[in-house]
C-alpha atoms as a PDB file:
ATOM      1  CA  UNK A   1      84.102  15.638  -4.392  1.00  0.00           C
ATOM      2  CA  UNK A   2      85.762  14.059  -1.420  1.00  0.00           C
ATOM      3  CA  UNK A   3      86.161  10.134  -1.747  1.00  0.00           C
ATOM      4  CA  UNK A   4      87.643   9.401   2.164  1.00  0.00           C
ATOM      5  CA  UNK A   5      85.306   8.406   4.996  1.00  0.00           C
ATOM      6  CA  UNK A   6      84.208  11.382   6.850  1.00  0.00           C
ATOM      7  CA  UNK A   7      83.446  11.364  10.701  1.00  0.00           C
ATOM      8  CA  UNK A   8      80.611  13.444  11.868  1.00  0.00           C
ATOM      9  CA  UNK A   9      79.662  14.241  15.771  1.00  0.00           C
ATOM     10  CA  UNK A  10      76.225  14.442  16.263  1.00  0.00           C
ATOM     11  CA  UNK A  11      74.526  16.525  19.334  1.00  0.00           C
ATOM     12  CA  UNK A  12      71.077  17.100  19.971  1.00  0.00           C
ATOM     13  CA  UNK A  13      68.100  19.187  21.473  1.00  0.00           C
ATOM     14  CA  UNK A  14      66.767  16.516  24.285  1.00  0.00           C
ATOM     15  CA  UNK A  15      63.846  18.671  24.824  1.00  0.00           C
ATOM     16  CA  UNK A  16      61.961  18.450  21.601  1.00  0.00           C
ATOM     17  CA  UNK A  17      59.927  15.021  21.129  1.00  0.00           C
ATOM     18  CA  UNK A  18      58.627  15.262  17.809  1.00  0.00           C
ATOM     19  CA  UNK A  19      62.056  15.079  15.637  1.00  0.00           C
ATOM     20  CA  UNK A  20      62.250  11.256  15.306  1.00  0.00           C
ATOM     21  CA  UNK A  21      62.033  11.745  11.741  1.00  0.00           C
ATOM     22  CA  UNK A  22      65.032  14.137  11.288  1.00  0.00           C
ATOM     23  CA  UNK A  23      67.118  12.179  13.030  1.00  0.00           C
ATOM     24  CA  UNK A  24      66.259   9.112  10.976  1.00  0.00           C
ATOM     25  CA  UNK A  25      66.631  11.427   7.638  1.00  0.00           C
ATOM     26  CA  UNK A  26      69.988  11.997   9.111  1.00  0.00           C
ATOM     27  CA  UNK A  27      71.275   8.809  10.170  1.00  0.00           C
ATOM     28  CA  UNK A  28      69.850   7.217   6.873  1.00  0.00           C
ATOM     29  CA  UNK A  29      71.468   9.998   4.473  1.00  0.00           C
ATOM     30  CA  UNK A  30      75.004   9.338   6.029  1.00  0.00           C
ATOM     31  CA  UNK A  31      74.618   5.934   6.421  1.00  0.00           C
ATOM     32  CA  UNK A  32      74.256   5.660   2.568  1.00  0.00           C
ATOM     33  CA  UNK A  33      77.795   7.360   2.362  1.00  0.00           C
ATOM     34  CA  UNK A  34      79.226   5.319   4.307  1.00  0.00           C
ATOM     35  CA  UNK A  35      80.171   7.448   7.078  1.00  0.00           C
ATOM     36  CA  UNK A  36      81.450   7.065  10.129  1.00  0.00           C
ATOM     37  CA  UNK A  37      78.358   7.902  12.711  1.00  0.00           C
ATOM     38  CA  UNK A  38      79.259   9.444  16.232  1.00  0.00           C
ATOM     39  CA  UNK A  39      76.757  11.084  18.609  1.00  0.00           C
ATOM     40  CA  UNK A  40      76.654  12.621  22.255  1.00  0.00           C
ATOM     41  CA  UNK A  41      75.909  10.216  24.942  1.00  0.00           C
ATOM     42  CA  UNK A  42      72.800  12.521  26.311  1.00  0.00           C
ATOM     43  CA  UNK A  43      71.493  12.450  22.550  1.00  0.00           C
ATOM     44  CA  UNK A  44      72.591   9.187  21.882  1.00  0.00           C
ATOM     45  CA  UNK A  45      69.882   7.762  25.285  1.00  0.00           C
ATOM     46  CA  UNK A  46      67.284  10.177  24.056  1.00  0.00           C
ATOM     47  CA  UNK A  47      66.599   8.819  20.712  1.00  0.00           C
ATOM     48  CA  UNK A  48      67.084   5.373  21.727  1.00  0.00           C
ATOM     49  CA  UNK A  49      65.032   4.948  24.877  1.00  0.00           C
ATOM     50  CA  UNK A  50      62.762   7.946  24.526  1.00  0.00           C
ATOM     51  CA  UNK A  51      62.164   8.014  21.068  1.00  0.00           C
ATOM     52  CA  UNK A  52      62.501   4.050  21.102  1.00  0.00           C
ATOM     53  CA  UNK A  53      64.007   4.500  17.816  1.00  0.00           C
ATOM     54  CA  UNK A  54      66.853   1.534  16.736  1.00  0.00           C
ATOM     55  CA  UNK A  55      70.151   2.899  15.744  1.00  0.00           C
ATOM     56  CA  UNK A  56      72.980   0.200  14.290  1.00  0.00           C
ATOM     57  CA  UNK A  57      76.216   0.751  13.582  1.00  0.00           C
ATOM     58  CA  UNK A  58      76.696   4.435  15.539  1.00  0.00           C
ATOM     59  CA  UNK A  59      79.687   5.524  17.765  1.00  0.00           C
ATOM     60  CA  UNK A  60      78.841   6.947  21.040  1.00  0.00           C
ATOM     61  CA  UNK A  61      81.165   9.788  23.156  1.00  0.00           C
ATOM     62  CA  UNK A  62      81.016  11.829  26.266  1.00  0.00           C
ATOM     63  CA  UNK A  63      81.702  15.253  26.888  1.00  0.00           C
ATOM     64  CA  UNK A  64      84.793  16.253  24.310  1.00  0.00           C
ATOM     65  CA  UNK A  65      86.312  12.927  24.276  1.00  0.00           C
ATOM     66  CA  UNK A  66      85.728  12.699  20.656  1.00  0.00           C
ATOM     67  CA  UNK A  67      87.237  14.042  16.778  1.00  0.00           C
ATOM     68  CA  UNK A  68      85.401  14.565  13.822  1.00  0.00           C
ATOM     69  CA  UNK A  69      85.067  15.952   9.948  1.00  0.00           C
ATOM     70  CA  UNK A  70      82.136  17.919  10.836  1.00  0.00           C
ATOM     71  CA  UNK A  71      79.907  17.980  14.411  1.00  0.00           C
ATOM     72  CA  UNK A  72      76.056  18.416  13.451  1.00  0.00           C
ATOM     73  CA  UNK A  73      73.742  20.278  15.475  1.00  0.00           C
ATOM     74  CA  UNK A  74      69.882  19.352  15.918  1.00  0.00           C
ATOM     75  CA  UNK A  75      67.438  21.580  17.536  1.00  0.00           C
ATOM     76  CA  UNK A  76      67.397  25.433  17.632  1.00  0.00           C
ATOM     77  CA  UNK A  77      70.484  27.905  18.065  1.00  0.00           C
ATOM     78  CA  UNK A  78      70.446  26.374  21.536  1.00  0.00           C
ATOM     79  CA  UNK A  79      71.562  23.338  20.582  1.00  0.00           C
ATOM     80  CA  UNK A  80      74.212  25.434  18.129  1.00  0.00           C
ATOM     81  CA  UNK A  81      75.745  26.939  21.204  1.00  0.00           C
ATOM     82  CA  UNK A  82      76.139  24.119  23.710  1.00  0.00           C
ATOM     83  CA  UNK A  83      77.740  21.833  20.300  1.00  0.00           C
ATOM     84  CA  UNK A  84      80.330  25.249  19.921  1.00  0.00           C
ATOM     85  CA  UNK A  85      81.274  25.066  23.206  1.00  0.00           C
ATOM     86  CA  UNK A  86      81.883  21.172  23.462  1.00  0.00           C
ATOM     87  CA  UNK A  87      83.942  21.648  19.979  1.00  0.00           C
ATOM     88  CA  UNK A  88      85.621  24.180  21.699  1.00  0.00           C
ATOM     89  CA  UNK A  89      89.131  24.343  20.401  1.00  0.00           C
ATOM     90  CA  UNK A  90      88.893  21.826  18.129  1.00  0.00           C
ATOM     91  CA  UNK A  91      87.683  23.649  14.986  1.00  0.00           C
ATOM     92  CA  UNK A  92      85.501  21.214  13.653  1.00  0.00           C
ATOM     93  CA  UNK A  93      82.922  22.948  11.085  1.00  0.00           C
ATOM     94  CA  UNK A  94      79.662  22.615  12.460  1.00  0.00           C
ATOM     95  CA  UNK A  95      76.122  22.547  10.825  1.00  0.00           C
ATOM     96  CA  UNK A  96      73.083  23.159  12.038  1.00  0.00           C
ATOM     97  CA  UNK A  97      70.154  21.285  10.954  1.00  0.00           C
ATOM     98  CA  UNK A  98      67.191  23.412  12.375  1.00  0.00           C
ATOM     99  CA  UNK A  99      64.417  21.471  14.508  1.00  0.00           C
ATOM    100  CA  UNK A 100      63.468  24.550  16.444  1.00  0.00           C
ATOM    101  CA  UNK A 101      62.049  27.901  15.972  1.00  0.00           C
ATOM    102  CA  UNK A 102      63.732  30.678  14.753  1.00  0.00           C
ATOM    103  CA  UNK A 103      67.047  29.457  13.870  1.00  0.00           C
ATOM    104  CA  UNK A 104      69.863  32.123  12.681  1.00  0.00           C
ATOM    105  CA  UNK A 105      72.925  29.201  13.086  1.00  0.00           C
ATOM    106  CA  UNK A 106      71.067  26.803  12.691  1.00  0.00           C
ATOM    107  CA  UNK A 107      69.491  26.669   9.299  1.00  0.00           C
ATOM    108  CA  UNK A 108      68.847  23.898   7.372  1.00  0.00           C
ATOM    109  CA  UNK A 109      65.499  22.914   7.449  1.00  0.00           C
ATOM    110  CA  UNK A 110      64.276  19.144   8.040  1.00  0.00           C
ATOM    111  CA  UNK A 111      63.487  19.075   4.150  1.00  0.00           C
ATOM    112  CA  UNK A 112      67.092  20.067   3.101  1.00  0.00           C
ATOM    113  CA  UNK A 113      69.208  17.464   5.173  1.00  0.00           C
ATOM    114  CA  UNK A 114      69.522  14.821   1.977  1.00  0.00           C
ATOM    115  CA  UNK A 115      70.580  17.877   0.067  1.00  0.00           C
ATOM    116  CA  UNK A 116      73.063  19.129   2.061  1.00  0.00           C
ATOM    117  CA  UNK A 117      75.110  16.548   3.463  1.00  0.00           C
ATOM    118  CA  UNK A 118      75.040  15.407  -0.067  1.00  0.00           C
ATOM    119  CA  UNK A 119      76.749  18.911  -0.996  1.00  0.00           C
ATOM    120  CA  UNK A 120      79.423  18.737   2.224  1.00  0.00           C
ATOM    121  CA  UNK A 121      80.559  15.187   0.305  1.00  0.00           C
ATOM    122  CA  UNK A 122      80.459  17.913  -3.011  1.00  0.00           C
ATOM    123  CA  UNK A 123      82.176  20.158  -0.875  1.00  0.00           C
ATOM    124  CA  UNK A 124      79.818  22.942  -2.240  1.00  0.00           C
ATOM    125  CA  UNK A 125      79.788  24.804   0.765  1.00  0.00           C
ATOM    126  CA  UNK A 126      81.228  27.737   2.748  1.00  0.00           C
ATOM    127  CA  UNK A 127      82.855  28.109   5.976  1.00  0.00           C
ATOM    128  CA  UNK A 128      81.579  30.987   8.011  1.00  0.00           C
ATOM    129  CA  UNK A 129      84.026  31.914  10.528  1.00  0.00           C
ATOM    130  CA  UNK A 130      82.632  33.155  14.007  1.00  0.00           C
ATOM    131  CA  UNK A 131      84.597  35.392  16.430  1.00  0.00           C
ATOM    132  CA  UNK A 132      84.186  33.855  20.554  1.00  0.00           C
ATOM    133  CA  UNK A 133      84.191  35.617  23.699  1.00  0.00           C
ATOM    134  CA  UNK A 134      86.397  34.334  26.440  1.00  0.00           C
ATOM    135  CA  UNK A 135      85.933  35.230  29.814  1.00  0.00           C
ATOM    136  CA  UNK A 136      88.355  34.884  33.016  1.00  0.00           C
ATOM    137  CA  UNK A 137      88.411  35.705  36.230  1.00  0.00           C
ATOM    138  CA  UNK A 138      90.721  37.209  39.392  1.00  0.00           C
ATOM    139  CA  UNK A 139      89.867  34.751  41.842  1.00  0.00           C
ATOM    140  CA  UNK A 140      86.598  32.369  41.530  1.00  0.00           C
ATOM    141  CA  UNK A 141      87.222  29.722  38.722  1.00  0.00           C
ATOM    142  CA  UNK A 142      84.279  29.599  36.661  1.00  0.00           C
ATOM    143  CA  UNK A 143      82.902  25.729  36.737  1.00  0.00           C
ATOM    144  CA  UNK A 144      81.733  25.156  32.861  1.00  0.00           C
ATOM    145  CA  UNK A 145      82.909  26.213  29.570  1.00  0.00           C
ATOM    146  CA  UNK A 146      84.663  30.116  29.881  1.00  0.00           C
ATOM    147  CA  UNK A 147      83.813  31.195  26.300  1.00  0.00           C
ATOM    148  CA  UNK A 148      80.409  32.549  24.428  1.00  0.00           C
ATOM    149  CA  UNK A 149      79.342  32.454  20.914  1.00  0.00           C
ATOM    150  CA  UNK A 150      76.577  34.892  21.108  1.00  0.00           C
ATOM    151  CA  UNK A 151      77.474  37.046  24.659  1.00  0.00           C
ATOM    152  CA  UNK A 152      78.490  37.094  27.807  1.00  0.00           C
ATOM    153  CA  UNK A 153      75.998  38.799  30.083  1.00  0.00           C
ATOM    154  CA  UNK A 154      76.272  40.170  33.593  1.00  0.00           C
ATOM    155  CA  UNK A 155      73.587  40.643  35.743  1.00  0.00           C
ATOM    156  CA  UNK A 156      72.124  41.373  39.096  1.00  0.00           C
ATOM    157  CA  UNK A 157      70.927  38.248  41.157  1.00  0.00           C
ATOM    158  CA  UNK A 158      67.072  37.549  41.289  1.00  0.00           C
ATOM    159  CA  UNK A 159      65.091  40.702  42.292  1.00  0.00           C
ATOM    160  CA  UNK A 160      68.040  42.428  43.442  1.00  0.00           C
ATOM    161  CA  UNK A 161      68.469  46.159  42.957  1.00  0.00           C
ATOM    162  CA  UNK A 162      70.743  47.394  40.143  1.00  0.00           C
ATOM    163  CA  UNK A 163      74.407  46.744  40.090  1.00  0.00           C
ATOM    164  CA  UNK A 164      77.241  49.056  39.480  1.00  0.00           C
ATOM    165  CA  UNK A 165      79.646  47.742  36.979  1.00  0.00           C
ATOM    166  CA  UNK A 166      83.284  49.479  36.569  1.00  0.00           C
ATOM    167  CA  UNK A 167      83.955  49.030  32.922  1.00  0.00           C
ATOM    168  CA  UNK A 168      87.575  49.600  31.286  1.00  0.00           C
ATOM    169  CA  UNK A 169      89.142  49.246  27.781  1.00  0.00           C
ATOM    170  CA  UNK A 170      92.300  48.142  27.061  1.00  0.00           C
ATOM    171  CA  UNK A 171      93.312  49.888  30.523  1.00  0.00           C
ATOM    172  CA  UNK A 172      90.917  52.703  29.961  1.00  0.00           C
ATOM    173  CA  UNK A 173      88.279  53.720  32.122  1.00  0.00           C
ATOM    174  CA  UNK A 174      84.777  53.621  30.037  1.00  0.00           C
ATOM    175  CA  UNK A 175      82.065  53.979  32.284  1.00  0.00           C
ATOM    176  CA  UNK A 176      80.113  52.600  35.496  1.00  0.00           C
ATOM    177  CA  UNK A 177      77.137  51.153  34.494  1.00  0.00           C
ATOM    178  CA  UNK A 178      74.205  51.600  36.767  1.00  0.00           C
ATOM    179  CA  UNK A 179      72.239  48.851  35.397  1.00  0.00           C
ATOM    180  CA  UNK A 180      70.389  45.568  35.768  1.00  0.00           C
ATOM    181  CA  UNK A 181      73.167  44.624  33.725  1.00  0.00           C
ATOM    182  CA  UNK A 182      75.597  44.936  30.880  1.00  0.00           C
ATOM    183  CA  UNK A 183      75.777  42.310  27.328  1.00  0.00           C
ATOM    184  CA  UNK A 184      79.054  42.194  25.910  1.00  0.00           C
ATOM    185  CA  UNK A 185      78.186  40.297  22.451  1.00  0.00           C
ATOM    186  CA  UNK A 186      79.785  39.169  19.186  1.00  0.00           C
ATOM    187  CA  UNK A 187      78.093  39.950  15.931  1.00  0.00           C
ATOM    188  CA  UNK A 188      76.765  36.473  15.711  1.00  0.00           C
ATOM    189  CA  UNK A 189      74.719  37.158  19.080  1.00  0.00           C
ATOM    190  CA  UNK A 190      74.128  41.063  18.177  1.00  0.00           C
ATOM    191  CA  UNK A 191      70.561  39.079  17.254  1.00  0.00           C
ATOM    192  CA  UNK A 192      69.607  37.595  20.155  1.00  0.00           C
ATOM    193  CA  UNK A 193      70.362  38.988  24.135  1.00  0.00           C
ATOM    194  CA  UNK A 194      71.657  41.994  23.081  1.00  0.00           C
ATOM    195  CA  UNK A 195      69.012  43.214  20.286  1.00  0.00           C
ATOM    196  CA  UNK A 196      66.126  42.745  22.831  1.00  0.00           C
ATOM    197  CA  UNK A 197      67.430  45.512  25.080  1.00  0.00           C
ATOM    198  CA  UNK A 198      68.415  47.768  22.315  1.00  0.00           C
ATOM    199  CA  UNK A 199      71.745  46.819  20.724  1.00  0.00           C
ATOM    200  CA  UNK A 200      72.761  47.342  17.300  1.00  0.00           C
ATOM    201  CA  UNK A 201      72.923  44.518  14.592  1.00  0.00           C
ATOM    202  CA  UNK A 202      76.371  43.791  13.809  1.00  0.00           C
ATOM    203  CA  UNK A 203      77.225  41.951  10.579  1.00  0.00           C
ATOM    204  CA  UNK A 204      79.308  38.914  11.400  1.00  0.00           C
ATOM    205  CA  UNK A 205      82.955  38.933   9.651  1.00  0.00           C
ATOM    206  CA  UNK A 206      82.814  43.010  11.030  1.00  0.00           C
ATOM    207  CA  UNK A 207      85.894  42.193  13.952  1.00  0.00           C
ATOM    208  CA  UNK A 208      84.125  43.945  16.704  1.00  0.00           C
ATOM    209  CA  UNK A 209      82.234  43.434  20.140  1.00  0.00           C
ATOM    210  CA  UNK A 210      79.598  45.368  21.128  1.00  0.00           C
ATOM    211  CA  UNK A 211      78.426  46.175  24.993  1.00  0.00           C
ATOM    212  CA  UNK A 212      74.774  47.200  25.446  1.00  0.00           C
ATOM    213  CA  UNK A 213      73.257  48.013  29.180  1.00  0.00           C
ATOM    214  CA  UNK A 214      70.291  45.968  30.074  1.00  0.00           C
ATOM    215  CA  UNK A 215      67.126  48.825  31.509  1.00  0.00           C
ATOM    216  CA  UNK A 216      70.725  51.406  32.533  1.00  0.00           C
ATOM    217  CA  UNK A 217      69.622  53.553  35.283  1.00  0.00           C
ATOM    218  CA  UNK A 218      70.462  56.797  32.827  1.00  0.00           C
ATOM    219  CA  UNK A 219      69.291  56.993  29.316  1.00  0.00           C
ATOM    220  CA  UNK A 220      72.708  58.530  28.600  1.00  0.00           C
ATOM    221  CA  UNK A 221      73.925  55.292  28.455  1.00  0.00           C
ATOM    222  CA  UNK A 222      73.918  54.081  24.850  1.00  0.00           C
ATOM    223  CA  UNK A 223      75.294  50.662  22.787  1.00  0.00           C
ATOM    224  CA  UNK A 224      79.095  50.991  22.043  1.00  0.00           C
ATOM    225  CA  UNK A 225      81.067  49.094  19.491  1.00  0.00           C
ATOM    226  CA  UNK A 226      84.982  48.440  20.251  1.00  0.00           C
ATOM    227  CA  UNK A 227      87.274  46.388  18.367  1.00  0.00           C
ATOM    228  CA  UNK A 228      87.161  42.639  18.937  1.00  0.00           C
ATOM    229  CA  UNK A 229      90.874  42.882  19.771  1.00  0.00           C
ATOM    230  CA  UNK A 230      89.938  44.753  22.779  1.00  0.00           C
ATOM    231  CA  UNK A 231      90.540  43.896  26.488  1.00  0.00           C
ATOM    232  CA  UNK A 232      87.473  44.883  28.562  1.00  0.00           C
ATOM    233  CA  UNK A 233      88.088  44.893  32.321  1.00  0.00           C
ATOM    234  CA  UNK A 234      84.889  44.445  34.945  1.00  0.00           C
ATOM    235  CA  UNK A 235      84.103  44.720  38.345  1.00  0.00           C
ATOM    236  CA  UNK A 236      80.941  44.784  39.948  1.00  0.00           C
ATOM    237  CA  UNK A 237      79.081  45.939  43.078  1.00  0.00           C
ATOM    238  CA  UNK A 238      76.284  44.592  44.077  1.00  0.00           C
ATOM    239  CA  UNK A 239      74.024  44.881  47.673  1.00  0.00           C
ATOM    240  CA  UNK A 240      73.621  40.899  47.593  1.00  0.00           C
ATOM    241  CA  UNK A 241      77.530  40.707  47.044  1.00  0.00           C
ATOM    242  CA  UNK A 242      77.160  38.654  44.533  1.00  0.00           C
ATOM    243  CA  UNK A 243      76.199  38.667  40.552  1.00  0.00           C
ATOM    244  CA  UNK A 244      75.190  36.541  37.897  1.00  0.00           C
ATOM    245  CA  UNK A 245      77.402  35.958  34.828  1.00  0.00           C
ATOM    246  CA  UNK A 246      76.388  34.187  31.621  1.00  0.00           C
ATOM    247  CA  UNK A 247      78.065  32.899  29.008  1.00  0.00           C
ATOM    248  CA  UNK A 248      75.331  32.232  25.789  1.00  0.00           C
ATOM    249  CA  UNK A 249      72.887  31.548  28.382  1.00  0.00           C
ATOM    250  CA  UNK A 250      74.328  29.240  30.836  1.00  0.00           C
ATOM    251  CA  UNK A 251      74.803  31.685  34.169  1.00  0.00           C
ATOM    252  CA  UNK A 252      76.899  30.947  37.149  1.00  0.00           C
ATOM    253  CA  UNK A 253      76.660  32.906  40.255  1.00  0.00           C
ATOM    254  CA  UNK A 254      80.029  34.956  41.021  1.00  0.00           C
ATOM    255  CA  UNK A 255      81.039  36.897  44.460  1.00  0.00           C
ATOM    256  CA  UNK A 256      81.241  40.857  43.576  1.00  0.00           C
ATOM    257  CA  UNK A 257      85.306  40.436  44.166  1.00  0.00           C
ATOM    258  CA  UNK A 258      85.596  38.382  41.423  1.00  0.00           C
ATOM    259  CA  UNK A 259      87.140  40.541  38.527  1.00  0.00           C
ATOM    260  CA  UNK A 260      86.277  39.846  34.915  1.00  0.00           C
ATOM    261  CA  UNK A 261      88.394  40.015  31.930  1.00  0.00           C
ATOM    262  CA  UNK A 262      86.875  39.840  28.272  1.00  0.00           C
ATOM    263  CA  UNK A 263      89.088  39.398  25.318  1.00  0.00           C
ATOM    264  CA  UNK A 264      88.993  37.206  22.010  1.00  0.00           C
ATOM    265  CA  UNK A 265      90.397  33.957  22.656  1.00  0.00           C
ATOM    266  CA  UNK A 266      93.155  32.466  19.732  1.00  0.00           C
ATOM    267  CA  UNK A 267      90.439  30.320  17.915  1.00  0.00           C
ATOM    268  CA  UNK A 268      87.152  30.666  16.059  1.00  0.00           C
ATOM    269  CA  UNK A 269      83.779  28.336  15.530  1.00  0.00           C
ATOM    270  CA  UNK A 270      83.610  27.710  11.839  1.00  0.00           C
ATOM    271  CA  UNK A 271      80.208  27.292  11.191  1.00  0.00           C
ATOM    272  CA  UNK A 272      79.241  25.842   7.570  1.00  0.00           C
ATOM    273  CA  UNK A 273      76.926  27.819   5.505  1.00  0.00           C
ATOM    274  CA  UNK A 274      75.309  26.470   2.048  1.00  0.00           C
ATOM    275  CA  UNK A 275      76.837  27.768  -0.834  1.00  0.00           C
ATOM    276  CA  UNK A 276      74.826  30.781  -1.870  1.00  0.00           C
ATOM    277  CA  UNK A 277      73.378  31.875   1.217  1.00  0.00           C
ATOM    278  CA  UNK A 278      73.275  35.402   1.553  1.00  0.00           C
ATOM    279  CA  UNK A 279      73.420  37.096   5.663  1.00  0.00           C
ATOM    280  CA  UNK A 280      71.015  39.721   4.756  1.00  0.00           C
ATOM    281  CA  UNK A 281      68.661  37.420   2.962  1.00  0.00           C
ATOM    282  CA  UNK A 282      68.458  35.508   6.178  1.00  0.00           C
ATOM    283  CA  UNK A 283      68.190  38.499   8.573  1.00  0.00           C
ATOM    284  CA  UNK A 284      64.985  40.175   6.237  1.00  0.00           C
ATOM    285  CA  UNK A 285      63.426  36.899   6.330  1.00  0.00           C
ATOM    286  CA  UNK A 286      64.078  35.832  10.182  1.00  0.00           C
ATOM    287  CA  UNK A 287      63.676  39.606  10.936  1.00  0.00           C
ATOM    288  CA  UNK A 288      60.304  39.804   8.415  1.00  0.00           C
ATOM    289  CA  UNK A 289      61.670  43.083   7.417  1.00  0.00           C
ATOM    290  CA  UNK A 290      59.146  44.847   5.082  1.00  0.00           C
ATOM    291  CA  UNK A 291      56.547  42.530   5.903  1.00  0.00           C
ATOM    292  CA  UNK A 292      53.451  44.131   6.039  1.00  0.00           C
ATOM    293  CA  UNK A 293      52.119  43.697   9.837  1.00  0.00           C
ATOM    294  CA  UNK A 294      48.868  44.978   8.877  1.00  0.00           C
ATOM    295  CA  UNK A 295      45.780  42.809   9.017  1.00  0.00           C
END
């Protein structure tokens, strides 16, 4: 059991009204430790103006000025994303407390918050580590964060018409996708972008990447798995001369110049799991594998 006063980082989902009670679960569980209470200036207005809810004796921070024991995330996976890529570098373990829907990082439930920031004082827990995409470019900088939890996603522009995509590994020519576009993804996101068009689920702690077409012009074109120590090389043409890339979700519009190189960047998220949770467990029940769909 640790005895030292612990820092945590709070972010939220500004989106989702009806979580006043969470947050005051939250704020009163650490409060009784004693802890020192920090949370995200957008968050921070939310509760207190739009929620109108009172908070005493809490920190607030902007954008990554800030250091922590743990950063908590409230909302859906979301949320999880945009508080991985403000702790960044920083490798502070991150929890997500689940306010949203279906909630594969994030997923402690409103009912086990008292429980399990009791256990992180226990330290009964585990540390999950998460491989990250990083993404740079020949020539246009990209303007926000320029690595991905889940995937990094390239894709045509509006209703444009398929784009060509020159693909290479580690120097190696793979293929030119003829596609609306292609989803490079970690195992952590080989559940969300990349499943919905057909890519395989990859079991996190596995060390690989997986690409995966979105609607490929051929059906030759199938899901391939390289080592996460790869170097993936992409250029794109386009008849708008211009693409769309996006990193977990949060696209930026990139001339078809611009050359892409994806590799693993030299730090992990560290996500904290409960002690006993079991990966499978969680994908049969988010999943509802061998449910019966039958009415």
């Amino acid at each position: 059991m640790t005895t030292r006063k612990l820092r945590f980082a709070i972010f939220g989902n500004v989106y989702q009204p009806k979580k006043s009670v969470s947050v005051q679960k939250l704020l009163a569980c650490l409060s009784q430790h004693e802890a020192d209470i920090y949370v995200e200036r957008e968050f921070y207005t939310f509760i207190t103006e739009t929620q109108q809810m009172s908070l005493n004796g809490v920190n607030v921070f902007d954008d990554h000025h800030f250091e922590a024991d743990f950063a908590i995330s409230m909302g859906g996976d979301g949320t999880f994303l945009r508080t991985a890529s403000v702790v960044g570098m920083k490798q502070i373990p991150i929890l997500g407390i689940n306010t949203g829907r279906l909630g594969f990082l994030a997923d402690v439930n409103a009912q086990e918050i008292e429980r399990t920031i009791n256990a992180l004082y226990d330290e009964d827990f585990a540390l999950d580590t998460r491989a990250v995409i990083q993404v740079s470019t020949s020539d246009e900088s990209l303007q926000g964060y320029n690595c991905a939890l889940n995937d990094v996603a390239i894709l045509k522009k509006d209703n444009a018409s398929m784009i060509s995509i020159h693909a290479s590994i580690n120097g190696e020519t793979l293929t030119t996708y003829q596609a609306d576009g292609l989803i490079i993804s970690t195992p952590t996101g080989s559940t969300a972008y990349s499943l919905s068009v057909g890519g395989p689920i990859i079991v996190p702690g596995t060390h690989v990447f997986s690409l995966t077409a979105v609607a490929p012009h051929s059906l030759n074109v199938r899901p391939i798995v390289i080592s996460e120590d790869s170097l993936i090389e992409l250029s794109v043409e386009s008849r708008t001369r211009n693409f769309l890339v996006a990193l977990d979700g949060r696209s930026e519009k990139l001339s078809d110049t611009t050359k892409l190189i994806i590799r693993k960047p030299p730090y992990s998220v560290q996500v904290i799991k409960r002690a006993g949770t079991k990966y499978f467990h969680t994908l049969r029940e988010k999943m509802m594998w061998g449910a019966d769909q039958r009415g």
